[in-house]
C-alpha atoms as a PDB file:
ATOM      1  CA  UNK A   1      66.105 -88.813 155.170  1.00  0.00           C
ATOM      2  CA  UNK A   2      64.010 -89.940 158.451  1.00  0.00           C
ATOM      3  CA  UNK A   3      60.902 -91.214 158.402  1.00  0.00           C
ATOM      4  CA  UNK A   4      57.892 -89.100 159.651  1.00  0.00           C
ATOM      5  CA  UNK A   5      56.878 -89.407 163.336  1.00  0.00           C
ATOM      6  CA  UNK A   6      53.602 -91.343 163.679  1.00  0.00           C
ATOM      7  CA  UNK A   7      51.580 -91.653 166.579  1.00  0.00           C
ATOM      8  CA  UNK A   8      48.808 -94.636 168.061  1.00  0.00           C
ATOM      9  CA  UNK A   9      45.885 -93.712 169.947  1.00  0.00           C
ATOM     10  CA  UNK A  10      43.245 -96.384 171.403  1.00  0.00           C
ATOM     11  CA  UNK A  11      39.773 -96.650 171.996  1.00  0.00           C
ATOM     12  CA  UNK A  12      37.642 -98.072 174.106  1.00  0.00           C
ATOM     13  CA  UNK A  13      33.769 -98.513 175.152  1.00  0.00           C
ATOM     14  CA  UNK A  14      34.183 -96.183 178.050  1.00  0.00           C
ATOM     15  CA  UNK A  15      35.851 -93.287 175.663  1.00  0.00           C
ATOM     16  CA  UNK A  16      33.898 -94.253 172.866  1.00  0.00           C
ATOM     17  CA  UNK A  17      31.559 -90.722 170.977  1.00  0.00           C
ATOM     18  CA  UNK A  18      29.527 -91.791 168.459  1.00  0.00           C
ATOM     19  CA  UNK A  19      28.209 -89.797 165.649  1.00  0.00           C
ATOM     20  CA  UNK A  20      26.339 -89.709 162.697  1.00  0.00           C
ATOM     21  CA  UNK A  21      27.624 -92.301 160.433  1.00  0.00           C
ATOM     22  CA  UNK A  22      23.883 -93.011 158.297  1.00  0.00           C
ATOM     23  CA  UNK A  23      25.993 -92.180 154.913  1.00  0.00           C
ATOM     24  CA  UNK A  24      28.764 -94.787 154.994  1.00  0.00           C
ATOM     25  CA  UNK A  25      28.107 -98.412 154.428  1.00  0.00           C
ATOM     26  CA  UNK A  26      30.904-101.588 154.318  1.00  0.00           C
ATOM     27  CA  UNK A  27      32.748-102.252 150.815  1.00  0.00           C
ATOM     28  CA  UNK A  28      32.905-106.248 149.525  1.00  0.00           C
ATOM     29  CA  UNK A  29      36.095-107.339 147.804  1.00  0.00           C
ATOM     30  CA  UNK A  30      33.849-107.469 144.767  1.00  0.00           C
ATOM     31  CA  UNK A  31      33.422-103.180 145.347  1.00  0.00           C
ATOM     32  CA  UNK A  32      37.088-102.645 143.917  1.00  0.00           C
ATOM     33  CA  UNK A  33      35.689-100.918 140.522  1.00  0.00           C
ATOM     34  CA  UNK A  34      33.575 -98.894 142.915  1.00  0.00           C
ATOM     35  CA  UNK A  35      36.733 -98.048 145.159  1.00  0.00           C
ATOM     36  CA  UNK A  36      39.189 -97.642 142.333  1.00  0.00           C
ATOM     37  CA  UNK A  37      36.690 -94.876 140.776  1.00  0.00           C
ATOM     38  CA  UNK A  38      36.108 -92.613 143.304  1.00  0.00           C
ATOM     39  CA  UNK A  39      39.046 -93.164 145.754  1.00  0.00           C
ATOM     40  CA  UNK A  40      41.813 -91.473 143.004  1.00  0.00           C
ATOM     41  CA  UNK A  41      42.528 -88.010 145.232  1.00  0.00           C
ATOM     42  CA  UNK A  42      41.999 -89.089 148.548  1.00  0.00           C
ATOM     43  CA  UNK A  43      45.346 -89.212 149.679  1.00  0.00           C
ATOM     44  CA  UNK A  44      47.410 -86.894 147.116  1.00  0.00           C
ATOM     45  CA  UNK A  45      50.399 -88.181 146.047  1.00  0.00           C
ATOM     46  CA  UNK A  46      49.112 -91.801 146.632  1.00  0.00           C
ATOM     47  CA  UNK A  47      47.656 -93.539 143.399  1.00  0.00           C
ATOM     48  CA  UNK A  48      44.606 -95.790 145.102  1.00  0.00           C
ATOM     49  CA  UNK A  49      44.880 -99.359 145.559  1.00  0.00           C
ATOM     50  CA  UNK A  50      45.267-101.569 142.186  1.00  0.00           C
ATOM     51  CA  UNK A  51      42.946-104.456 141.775  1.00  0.00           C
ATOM     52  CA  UNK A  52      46.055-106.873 143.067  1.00  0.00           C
ATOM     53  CA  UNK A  53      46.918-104.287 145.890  1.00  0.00           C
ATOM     54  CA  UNK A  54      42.920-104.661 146.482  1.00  0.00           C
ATOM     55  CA  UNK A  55      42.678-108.081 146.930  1.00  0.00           C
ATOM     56  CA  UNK A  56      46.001-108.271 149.080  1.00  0.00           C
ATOM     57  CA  UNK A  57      44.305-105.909 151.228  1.00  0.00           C
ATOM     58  CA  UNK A  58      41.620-107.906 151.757  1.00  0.00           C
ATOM     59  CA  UNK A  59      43.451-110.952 152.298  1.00  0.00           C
ATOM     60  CA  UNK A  60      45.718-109.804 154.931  1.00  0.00           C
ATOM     61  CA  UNK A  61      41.940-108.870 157.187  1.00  0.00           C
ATOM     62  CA  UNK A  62      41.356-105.266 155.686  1.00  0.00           C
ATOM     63  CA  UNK A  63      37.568-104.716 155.207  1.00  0.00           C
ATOM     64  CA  UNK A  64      36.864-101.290 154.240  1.00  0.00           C
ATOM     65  CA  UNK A  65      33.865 -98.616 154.060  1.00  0.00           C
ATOM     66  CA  UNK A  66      33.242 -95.495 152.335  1.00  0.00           C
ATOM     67  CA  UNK A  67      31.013 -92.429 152.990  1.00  0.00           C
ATOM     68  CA  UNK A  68      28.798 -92.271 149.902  1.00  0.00           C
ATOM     69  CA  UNK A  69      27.627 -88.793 148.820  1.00  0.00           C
ATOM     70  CA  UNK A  70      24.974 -89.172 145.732  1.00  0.00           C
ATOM     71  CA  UNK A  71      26.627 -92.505 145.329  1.00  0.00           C
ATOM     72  CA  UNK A  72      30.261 -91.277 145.095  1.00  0.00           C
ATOM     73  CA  UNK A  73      32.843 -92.465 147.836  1.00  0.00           C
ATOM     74  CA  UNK A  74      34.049 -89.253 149.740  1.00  0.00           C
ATOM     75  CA  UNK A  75      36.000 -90.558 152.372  1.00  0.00           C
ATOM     76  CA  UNK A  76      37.094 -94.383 152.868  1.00  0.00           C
ATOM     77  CA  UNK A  77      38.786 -96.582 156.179  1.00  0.00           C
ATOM     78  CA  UNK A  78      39.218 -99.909 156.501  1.00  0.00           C
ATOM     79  CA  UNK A  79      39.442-102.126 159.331  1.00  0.00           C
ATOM     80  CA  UNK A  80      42.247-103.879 159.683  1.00  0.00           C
ATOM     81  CA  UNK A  81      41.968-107.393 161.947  1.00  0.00           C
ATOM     82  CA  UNK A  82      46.166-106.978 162.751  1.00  0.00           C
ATOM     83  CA  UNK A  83      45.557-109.507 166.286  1.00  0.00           C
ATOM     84  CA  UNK A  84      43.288-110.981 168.205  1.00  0.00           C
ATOM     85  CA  UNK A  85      42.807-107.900 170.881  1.00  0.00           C
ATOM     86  CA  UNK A  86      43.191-105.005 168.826  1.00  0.00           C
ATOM     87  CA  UNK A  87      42.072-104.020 165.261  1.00  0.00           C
ATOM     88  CA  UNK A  88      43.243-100.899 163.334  1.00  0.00           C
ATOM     89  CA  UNK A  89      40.806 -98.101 162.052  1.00  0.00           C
ATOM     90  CA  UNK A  90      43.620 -98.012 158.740  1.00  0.00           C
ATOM     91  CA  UNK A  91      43.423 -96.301 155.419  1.00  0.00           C
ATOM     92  CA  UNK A  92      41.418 -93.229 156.127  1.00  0.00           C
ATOM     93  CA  UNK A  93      41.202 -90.744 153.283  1.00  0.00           C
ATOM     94  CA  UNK A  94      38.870 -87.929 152.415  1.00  0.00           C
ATOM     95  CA  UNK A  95      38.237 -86.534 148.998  1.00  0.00           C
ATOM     96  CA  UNK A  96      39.639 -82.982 149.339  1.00  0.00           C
ATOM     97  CA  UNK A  97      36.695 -81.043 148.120  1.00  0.00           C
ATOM     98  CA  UNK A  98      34.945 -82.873 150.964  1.00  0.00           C
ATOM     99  CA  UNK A  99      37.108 -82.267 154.217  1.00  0.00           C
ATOM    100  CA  UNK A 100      36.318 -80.795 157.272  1.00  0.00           C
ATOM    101  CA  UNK A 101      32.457 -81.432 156.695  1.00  0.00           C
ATOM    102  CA  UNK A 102      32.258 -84.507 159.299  1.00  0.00           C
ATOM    103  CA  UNK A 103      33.078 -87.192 156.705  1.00  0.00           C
ATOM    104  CA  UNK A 104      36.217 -88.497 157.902  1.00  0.00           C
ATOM    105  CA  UNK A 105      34.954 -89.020 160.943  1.00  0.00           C
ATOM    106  CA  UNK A 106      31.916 -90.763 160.105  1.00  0.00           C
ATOM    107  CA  UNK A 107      34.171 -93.261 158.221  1.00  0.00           C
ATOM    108  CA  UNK A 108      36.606 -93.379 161.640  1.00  0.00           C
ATOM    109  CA  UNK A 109      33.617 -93.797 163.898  1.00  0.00           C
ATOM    110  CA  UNK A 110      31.967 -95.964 161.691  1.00  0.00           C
ATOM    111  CA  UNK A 111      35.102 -98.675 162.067  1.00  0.00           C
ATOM    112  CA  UNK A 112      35.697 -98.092 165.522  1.00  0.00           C
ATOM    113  CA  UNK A 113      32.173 -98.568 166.436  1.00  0.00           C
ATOM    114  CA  UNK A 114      31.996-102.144 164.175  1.00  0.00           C
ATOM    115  CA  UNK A 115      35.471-102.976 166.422  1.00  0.00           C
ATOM    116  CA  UNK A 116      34.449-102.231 169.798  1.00  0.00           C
ATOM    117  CA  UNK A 117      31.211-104.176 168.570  1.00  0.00           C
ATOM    118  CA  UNK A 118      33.007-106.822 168.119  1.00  0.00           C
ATOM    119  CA  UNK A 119      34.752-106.811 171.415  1.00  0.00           C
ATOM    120  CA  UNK A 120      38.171-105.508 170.553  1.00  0.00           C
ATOM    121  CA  UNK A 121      39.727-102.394 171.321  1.00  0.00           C
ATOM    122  CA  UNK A 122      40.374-100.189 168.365  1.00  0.00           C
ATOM    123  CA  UNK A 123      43.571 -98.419 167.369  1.00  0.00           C
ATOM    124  CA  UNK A 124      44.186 -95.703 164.751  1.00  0.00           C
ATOM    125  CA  UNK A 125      47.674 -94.740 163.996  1.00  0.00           C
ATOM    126  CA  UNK A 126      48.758 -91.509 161.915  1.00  0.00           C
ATOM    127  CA  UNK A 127      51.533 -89.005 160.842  1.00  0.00           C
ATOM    128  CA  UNK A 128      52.285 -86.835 163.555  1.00  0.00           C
ATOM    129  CA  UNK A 129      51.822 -83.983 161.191  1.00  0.00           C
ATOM    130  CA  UNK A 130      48.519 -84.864 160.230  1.00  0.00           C
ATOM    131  CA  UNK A 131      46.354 -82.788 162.909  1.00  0.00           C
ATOM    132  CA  UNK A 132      42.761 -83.181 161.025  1.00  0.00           C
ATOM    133  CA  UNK A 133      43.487 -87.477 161.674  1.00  0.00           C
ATOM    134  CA  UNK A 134      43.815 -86.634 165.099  1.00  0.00           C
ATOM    135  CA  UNK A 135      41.428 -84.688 166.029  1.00  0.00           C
ATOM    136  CA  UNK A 136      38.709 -86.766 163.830  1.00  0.00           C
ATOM    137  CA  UNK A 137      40.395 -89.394 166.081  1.00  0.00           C
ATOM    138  CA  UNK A 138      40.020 -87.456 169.312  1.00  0.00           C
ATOM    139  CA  UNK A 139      36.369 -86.463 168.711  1.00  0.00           C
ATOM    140  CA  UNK A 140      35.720 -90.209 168.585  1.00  0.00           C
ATOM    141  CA  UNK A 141      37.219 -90.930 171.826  1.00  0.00           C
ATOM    142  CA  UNK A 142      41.004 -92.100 170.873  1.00  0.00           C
ATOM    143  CA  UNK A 143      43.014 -91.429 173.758  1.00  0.00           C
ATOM    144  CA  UNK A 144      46.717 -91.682 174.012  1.00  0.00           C
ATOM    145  CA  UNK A 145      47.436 -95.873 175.142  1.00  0.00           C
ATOM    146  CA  UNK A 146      48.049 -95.452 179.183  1.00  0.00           C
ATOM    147  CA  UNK A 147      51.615 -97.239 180.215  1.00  0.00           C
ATOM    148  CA  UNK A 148      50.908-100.433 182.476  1.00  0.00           C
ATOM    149  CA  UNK A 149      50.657 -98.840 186.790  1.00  0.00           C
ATOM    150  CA  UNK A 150      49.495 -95.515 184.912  1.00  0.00           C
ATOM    151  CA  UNK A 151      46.384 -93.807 185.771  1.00  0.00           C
ATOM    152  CA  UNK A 152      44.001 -91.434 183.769  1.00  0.00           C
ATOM    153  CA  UNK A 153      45.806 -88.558 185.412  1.00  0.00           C
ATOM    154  CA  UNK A 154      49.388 -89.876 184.621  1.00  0.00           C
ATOM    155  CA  UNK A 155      50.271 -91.217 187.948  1.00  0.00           C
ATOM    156  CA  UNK A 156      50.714 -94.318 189.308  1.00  0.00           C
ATOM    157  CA  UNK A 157      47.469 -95.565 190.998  1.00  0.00           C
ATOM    158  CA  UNK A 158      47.760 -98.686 193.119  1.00  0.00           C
ATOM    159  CA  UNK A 159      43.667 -99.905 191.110  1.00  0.00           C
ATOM    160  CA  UNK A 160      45.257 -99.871 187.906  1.00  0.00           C
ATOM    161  CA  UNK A 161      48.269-102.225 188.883  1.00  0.00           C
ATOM    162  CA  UNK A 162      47.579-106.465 188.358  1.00  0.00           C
END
């Protein structure tokens, strides 16, 4: 059996959307008891993060955030720090009884606002199946990543070239 096709979409200050974000706020390493609690159902048929799984996270440059609703974690991301240029918007989950009311894309833009922020350009990368992650992404301002010579429109355009 294949694996599932997964795309990678970038952002960047000029495609960047903001949006209401006022309800999610960054998780510590010392937050796992909070995390473990509330984060069992966002991604069925995933068991959330143990307290080793946690801390491996967090060692390998995940940070991650949550979307509180009367102090319960509804959705969670995580940046991810994977190279100097780029850092992931990774791990993004929403409780069920909570999607498609805005929260996983506060959590999204959230992340990708701290990354761009910090200078880097932001990636998010997701089953190809999994249309709600894109278009939270999209609605953000994740764009497919442009091949080197390529222009917005597709075509080669001698300003874009080195």
């Amino acid at each position: 059996m294949s694996a599932e096709p997964c795309e990678s979409l970038v952002c960047t200050r000029e495609t960047f959307r903001p949006c209401p974000c006022d309800c999610v706020r960054w998780w510590s390493q010392a937050d796992w008891e909070d995390y473990f609690r509330t984060a069992d159902g966002m991604w069925p048929g995933r068991a959330p993060l143990n307290r080793e799984e946690w801390d491996a996270a967090h060692a390998q440059d995940y940070t991650y955030c949550a979307a509180l609703v009367e102090g319960r974690a509804v959705a969670i991301a995580a940046v991810w720090r994977r190279s100097e240029d780029e850092w992931e918007v990774a791990a993004v989950g929403t409780a069920p009884a909570f999607r498609r009311q805005g929260y996983g894309e506060a959590v999204v833009c959230f992340v990708t606002d701290y990354i761009l922020r910090c200078g880097r350009m932001a990636t998010i990368g997701f089953r190809t199946s999994n249309v709600a992650m894109r278009r939270a992404a999209e609605r953000v301002g994740f764009r497919p990543r442009k091949a080197p010579g390529e222009s917005r429109l597709g075509k080669a355009d001698v300003n874009d070239t080195p």
